[in-house]
N, C-alpha and C. Protein backbone atom coordinates (compact mmCIF):
# COMPACT_ATOMS: atom_id res chain seq x y z
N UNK A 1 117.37 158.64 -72.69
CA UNK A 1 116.22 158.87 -71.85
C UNK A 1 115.86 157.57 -71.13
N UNK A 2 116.07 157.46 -69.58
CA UNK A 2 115.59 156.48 -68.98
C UNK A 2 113.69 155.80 -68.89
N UNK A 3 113.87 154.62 -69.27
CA UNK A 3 112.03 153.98 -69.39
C UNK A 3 111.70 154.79 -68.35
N UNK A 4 110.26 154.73 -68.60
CA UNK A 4 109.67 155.36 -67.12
C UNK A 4 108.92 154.04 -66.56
N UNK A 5 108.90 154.25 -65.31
CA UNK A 5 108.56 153.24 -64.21
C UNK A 5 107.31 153.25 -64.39
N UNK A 6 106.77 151.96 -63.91
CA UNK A 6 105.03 151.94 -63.91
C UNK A 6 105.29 150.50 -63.08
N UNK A 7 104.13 150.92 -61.87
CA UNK A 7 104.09 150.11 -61.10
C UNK A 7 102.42 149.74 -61.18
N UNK A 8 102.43 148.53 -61.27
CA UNK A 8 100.85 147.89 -61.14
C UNK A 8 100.85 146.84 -60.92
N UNK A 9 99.35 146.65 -60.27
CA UNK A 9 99.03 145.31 -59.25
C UNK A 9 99.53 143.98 -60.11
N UNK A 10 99.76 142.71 -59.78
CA UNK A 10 100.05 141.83 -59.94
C UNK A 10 99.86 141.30 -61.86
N UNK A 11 98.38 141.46 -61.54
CA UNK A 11 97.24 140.90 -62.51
C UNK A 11 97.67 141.22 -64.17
N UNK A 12 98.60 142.69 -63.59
CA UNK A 12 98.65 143.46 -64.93
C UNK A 12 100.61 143.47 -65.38
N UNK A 13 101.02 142.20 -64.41
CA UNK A 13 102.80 142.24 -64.85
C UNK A 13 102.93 141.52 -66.22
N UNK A 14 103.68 141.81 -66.77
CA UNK A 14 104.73 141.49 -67.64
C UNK A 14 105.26 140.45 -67.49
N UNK A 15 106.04 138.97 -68.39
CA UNK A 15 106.73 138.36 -68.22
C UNK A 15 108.11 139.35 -68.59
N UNK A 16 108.76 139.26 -67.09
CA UNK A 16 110.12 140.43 -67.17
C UNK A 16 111.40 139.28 -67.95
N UNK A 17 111.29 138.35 -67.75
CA UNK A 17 112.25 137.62 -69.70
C UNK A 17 111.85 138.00 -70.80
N UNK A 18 110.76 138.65 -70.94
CA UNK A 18 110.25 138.66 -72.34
C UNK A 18 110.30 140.17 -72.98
N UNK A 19 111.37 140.32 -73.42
CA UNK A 19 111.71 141.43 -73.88
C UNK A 19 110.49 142.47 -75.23
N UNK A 20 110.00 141.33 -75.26
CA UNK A 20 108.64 142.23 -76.13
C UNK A 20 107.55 142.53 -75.36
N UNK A 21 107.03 141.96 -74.52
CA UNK A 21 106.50 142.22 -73.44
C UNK A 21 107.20 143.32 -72.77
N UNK A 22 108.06 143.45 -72.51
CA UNK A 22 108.57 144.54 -71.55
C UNK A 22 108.60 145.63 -72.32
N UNK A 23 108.94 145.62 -73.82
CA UNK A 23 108.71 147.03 -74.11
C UNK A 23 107.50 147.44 -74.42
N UNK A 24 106.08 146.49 -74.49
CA UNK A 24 105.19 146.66 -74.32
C UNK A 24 104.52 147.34 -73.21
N UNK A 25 104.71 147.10 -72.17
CA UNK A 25 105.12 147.42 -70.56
C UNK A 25 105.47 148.70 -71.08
N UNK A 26 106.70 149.38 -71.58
CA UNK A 26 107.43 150.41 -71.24
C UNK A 26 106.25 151.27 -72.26
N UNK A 27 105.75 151.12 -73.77
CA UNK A 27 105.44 152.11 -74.26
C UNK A 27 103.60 152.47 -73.65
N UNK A 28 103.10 151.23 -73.21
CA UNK A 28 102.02 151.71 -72.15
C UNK A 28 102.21 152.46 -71.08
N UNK A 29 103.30 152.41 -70.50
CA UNK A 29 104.03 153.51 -69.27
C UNK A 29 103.72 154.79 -70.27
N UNK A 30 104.39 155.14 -71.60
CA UNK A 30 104.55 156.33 -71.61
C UNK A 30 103.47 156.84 -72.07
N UNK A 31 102.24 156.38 -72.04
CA UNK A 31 100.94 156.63 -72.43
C UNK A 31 99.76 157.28 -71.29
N UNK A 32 100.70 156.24 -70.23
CA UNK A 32 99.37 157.21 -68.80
C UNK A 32 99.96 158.43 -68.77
N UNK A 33 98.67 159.10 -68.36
CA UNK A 33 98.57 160.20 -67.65
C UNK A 33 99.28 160.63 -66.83
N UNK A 34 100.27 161.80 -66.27
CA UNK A 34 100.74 162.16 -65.32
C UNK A 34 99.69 163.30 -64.40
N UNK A 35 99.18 162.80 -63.34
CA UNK A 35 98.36 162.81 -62.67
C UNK A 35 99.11 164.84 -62.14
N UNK A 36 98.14 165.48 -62.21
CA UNK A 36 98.65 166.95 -61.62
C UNK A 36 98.27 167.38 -60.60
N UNK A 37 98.88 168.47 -59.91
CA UNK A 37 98.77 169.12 -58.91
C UNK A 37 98.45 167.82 -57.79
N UNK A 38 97.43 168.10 -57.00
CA UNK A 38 97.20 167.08 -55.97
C UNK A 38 96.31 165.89 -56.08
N UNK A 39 96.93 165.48 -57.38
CA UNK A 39 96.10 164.31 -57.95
C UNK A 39 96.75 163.52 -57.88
N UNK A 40 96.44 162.02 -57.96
CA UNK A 40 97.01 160.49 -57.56
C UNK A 40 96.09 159.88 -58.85
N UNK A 41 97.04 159.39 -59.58
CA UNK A 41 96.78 158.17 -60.86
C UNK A 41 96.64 156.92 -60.45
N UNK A 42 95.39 156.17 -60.64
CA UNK A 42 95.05 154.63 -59.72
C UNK A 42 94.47 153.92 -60.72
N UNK A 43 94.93 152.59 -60.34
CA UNK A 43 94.33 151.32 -61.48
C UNK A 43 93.38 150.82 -60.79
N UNK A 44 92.21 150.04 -61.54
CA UNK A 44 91.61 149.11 -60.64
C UNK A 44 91.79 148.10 -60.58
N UNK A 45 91.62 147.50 -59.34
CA UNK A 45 91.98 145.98 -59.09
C UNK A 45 91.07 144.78 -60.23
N UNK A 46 92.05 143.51 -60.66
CA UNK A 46 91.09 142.66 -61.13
C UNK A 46 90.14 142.12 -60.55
N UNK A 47 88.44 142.64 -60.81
CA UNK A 47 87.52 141.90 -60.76
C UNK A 47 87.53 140.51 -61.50
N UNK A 48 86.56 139.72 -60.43
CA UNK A 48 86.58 138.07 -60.61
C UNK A 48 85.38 138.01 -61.40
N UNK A 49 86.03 136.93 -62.19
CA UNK A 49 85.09 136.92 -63.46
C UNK A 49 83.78 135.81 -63.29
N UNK A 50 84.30 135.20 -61.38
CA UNK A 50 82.99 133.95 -61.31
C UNK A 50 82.62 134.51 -59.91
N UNK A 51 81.58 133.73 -59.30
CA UNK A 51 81.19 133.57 -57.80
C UNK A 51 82.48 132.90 -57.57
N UNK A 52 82.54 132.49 -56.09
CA UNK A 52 83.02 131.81 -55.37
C UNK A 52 82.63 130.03 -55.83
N UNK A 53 80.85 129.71 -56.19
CA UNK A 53 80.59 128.57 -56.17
C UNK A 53 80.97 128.47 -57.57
N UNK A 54 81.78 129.37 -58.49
CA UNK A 54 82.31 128.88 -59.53
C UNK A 54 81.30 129.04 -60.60
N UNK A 55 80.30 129.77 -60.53
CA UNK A 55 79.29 130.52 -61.50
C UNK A 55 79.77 131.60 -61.89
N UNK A 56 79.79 132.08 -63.52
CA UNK A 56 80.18 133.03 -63.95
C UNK A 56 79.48 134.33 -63.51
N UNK A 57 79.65 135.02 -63.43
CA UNK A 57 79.13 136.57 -63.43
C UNK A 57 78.42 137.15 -64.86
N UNK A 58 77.54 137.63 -64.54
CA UNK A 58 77.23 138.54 -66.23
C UNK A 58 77.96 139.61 -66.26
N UNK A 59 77.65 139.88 -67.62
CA UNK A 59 78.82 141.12 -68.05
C UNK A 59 78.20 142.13 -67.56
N UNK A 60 77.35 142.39 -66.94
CA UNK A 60 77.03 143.64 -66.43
C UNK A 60 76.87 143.51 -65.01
N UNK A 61 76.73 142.70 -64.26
CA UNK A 61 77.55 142.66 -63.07
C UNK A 61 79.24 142.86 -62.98
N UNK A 62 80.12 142.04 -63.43
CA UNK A 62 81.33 142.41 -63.59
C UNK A 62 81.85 144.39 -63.83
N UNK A 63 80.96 144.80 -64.83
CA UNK A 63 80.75 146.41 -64.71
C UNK A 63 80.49 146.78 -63.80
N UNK A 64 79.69 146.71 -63.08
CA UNK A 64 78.93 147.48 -62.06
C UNK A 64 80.02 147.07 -60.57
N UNK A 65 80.73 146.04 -60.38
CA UNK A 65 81.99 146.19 -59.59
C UNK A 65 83.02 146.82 -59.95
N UNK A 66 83.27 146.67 -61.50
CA UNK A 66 84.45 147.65 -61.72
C UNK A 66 84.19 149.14 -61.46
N UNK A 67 82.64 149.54 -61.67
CA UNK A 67 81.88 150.94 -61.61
C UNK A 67 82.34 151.44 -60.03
N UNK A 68 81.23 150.88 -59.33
CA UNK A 68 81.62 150.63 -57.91
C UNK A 68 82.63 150.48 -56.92
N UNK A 69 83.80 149.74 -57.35
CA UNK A 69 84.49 149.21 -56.76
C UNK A 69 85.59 150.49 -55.36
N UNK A 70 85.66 150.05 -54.09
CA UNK A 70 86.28 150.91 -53.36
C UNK A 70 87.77 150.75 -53.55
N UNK A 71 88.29 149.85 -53.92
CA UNK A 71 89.76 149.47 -53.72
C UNK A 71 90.35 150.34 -54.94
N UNK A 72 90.99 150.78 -54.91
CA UNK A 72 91.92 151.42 -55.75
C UNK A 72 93.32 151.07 -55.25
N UNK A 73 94.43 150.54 -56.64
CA UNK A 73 95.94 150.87 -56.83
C UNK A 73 96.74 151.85 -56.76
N UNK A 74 97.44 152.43 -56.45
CA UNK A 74 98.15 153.91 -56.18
C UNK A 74 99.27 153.68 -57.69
N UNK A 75 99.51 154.03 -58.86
CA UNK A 75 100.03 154.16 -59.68
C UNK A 75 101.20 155.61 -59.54
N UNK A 76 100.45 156.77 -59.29
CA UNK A 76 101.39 157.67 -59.73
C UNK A 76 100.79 158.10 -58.63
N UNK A 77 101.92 159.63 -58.40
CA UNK A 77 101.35 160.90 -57.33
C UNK A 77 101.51 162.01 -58.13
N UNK A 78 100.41 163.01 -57.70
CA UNK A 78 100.77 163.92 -58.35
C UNK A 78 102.02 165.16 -57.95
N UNK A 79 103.00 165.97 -57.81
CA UNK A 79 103.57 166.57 -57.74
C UNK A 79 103.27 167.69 -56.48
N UNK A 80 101.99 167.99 -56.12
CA UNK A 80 101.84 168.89 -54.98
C UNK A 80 100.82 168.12 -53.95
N UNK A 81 100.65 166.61 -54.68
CA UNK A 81 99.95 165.60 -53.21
C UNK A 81 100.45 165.80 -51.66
N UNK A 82 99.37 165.60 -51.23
CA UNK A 82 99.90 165.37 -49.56
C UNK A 82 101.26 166.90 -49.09
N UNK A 83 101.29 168.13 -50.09
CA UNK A 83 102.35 169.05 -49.67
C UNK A 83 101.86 169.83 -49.01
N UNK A 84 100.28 170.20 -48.49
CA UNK A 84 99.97 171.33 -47.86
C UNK A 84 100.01 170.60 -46.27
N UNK A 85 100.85 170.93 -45.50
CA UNK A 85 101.14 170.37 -43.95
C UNK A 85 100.40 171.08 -42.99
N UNK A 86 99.34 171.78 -43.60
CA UNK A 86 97.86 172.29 -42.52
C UNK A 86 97.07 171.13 -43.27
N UNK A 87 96.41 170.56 -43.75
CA UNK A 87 95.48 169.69 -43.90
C UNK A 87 96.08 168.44 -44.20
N UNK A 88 97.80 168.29 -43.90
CA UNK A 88 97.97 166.72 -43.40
C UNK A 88 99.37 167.20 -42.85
N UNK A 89 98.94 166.87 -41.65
CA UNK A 89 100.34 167.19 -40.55
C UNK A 89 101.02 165.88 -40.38
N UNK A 90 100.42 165.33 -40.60
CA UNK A 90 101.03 163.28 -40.21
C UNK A 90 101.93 163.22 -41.75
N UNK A 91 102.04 163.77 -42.75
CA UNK A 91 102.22 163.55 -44.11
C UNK A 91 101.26 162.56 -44.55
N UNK A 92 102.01 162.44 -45.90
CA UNK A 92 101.30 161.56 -46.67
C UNK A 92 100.64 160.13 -46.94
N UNK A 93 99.30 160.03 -46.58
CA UNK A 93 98.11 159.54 -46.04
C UNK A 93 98.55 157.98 -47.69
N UNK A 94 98.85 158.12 -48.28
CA UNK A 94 99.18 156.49 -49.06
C UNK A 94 100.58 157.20 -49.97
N UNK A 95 101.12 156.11 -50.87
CA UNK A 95 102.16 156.05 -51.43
C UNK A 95 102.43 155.16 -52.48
N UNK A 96 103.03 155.23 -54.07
CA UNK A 96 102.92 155.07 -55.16
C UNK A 96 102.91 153.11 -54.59
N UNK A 97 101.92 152.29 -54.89
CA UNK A 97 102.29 150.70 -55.19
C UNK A 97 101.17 150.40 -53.64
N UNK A 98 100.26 151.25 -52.85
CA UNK A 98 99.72 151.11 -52.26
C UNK A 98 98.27 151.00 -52.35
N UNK A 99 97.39 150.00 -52.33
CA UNK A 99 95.86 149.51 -52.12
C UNK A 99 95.31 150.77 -51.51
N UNK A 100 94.32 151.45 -51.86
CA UNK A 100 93.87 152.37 -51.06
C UNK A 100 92.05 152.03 -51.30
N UNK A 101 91.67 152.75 -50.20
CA UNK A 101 90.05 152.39 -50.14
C UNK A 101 89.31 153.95 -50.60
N UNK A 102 88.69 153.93 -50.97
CA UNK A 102 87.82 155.60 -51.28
C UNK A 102 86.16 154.97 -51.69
N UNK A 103 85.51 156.10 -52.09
CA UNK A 103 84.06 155.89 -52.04
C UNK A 103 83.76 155.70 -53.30
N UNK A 104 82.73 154.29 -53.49
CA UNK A 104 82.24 154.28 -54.65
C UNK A 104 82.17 155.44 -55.96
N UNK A 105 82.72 155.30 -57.26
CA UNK A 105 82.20 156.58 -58.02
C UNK A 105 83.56 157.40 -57.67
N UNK A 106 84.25 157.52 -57.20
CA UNK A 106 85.83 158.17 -56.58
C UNK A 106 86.22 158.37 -57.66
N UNK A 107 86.51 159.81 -58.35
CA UNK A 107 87.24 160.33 -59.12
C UNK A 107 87.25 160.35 -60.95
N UNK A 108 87.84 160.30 -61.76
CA UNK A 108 87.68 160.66 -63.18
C UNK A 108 88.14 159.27 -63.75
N UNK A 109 87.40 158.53 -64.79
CA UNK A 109 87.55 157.49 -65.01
C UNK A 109 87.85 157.18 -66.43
N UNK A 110 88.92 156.52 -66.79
CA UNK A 110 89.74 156.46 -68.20
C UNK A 110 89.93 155.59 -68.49
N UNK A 111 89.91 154.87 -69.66
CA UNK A 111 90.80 153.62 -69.84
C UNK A 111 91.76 153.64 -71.00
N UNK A 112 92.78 152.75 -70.69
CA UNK A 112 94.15 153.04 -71.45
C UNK A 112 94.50 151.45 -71.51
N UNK A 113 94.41 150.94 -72.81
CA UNK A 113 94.91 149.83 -73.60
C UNK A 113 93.77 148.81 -73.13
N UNK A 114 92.40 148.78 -72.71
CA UNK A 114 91.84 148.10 -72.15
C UNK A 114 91.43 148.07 -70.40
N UNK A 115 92.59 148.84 -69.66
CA UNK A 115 93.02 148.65 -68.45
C UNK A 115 92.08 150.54 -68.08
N UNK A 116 91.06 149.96 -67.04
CA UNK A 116 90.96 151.41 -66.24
C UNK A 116 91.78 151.94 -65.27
N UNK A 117 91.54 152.91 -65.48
CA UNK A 117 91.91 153.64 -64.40
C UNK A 117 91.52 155.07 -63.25
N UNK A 118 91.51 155.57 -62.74
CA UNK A 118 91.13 157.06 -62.28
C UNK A 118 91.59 158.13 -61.54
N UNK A 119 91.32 158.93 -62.01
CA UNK A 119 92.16 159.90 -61.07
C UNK A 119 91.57 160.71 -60.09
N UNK A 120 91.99 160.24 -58.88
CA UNK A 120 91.27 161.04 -57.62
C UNK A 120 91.90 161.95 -57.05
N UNK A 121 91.30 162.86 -56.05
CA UNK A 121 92.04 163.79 -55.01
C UNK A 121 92.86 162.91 -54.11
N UNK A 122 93.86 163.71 -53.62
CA UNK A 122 94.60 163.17 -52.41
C UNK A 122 94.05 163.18 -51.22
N UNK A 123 93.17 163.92 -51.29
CA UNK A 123 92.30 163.55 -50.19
C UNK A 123 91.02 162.95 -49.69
N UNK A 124 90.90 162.30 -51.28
CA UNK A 124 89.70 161.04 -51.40
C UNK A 124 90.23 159.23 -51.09
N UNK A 125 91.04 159.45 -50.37
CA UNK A 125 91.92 158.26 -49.93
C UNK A 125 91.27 158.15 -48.11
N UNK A 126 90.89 157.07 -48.41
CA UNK A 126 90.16 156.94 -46.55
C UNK A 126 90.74 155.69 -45.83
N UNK A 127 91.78 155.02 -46.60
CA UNK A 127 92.54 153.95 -45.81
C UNK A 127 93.67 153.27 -46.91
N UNK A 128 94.54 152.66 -45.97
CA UNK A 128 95.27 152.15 -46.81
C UNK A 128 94.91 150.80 -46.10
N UNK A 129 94.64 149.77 -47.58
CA UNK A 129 94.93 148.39 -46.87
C UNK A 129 95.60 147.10 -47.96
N UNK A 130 96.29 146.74 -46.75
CA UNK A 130 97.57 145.25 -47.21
C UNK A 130 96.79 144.51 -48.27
N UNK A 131 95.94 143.70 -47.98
CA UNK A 131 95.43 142.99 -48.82
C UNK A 131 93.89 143.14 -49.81
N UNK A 132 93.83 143.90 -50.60
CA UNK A 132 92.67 144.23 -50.83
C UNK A 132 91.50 143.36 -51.26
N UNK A 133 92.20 141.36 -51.35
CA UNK A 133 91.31 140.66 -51.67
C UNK A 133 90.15 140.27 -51.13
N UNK A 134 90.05 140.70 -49.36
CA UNK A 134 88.94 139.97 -49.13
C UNK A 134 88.20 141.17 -48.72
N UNK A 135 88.04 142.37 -49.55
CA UNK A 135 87.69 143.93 -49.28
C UNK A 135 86.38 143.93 -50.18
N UNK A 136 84.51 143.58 -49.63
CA UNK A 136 84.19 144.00 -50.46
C UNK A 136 82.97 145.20 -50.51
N UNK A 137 82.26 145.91 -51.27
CA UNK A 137 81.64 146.95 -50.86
C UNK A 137 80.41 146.42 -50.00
N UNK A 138 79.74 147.10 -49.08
CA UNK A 138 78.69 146.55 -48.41
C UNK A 138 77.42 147.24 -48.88
């Protein structure tokens, strides 16, 4: 049986020499969720744990961005995403390893080994963008 793939943002890699690590990596893969029907499985990005002027954050600020936060990771797709070609004629509006933007509160919220995550509609995706670091809610 081939590992299963799991793709996530930077914050959350593996040292890929480190063979305990990686199967660490692999048996957290087989633990998410496979996201159904026209659902998309998303991580959230790492929130910063200071200001900018290098002041920590409280722990309940740090929540309330992770709560909040618009940026979402594209982890998985679900199996009938983006397939109905009357309500997306362009196809498919993001794609598994892609930053996507959606609305505060966006979708069902889980966490797995420490790490959140959520699962939204495919059609709660309102942009895709390159760099999601300097993205913040207004």
């Amino acid at each position: 049986m081939a590992k299963p793939k799991l793709i996530l943002p930077e914050h959350y890699a593996q040292d890929k020499d480190d063979p305990i690590a990686e199967e660490a990596t692999a048996r957290a893969a087989k633990q998410l969720p496979d996201p159904s029907g026209y659902r998309i499985l998303c991580s959230i990005p790492q929130i910063d744990k200071a200001y900018e002027s290098g002041l920590l954050k409280a722990d309940i600020t740090v929540h309330n961005e992770e709560l909040l936060t618009t940026v979402l990771f594209v982890v998985k797709l679900g199996p009938d995403c983006y397939g109905d070609k009357t309500r997306f004629p362009s196809g498919p509006w993001c794609k598994e390893g892609d930053f996507v933007l959606v609305r505060p509160h966006a979708g069902t919220r889980v966490k797995i080994h420490g790490m959140e995550f959520r699962i939204i509609n495919d059609d709660a995706v309102e942009a895709v963008v390159e760099d999601p670091r300097g993205v913040r809610r207004a």
